[in-house]
Protein backbone atom coordinates (compact mmCIF):
# COMPACT_ATOMS: atom_id res chain seq x y z
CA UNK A 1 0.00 0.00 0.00
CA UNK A 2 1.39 3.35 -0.92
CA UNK A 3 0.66 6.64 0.71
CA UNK A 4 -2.09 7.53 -2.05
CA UNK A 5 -3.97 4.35 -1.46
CA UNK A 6 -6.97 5.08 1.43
CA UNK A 7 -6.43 2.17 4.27
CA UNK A 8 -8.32 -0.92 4.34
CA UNK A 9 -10.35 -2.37 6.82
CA UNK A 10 -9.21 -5.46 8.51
CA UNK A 11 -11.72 -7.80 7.11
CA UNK A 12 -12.26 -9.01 3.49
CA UNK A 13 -15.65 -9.81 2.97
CA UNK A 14 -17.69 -11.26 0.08
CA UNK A 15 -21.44 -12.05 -0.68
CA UNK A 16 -23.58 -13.18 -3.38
CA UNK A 17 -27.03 -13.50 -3.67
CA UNK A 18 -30.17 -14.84 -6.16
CA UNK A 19 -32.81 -12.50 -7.00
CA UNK A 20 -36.22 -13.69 -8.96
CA UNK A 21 -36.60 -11.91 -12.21
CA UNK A 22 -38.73 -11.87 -15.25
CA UNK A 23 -37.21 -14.69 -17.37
CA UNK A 24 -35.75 -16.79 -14.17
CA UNK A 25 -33.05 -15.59 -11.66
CA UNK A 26 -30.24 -12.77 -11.60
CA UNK A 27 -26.90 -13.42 -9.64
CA UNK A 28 -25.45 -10.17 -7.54
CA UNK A 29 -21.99 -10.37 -5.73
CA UNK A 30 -20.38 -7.37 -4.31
CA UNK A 31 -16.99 -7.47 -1.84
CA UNK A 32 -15.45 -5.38 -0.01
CA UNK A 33 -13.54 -4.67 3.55
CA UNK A 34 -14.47 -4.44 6.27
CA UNK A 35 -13.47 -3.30 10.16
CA UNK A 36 -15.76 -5.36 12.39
CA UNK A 37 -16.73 -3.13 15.79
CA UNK A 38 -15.12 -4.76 19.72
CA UNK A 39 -17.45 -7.24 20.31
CA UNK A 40 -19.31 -7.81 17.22
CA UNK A 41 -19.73 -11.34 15.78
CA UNK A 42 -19.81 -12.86 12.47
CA UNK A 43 -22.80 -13.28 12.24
CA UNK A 44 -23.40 -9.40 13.09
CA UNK A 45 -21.15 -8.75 10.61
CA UNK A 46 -23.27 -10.78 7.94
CA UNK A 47 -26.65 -9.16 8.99
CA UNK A 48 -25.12 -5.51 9.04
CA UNK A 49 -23.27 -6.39 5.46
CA UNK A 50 -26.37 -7.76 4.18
CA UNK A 51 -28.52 -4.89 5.20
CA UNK A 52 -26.14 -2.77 3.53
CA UNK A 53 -25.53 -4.40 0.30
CA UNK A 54 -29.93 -4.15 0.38
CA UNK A 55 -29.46 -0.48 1.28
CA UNK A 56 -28.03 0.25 -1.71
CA UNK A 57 -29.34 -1.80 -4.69
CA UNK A 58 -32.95 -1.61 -4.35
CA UNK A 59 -33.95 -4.82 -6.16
CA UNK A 60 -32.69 -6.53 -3.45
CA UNK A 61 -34.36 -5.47 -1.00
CA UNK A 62 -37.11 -8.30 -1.14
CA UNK A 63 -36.78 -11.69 -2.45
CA UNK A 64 -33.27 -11.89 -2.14
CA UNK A 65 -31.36 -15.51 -1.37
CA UNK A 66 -28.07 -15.17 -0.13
CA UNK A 67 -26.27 -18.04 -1.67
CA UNK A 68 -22.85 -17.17 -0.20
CA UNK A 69 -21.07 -15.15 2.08
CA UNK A 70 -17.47 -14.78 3.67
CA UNK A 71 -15.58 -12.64 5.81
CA UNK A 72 -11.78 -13.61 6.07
CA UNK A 73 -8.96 -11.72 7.98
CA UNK A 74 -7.72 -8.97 5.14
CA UNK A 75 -4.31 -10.06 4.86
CA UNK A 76 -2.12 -12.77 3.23
């Protein structure tokens, strides 16, 4: 990372979800990172993530079906 790049958060995370349309199904992923807050779980993480990733694309926002979702440590 150079000093022109913004910092990271400390988690890599990664979803993808299903979404009914009119001639079947549409895929959505989106990824990111991710600094979870003291305390908070993973599964706290998915819901806020999830509610989020809604948030912003509308079509999602009902019938959605998350068919996969990670959070990993952002580092190698």
């Amino acid at each position: 990372m150079t000093d022109s790049q913004p910092a990271q958060g400390s988690h890599f995370w990664f979803i993808s979800l299903l979404v009914p349309s009119a001639v079947g199904f549409d895929s959505y992923r989106c990824s990111g990172h991710f600094t979870p807050h003291a305390g908070m779980t993973r599964a706290d993480a998915f819901e806020l993530l999830l509610a989020t990733v809604k948030e912003q694309t509308p079509e999602l926002r009902t019938n959605a079906t998350v068919l996969s979702f990670d959070l990993q440590p952002n580092q190698l």
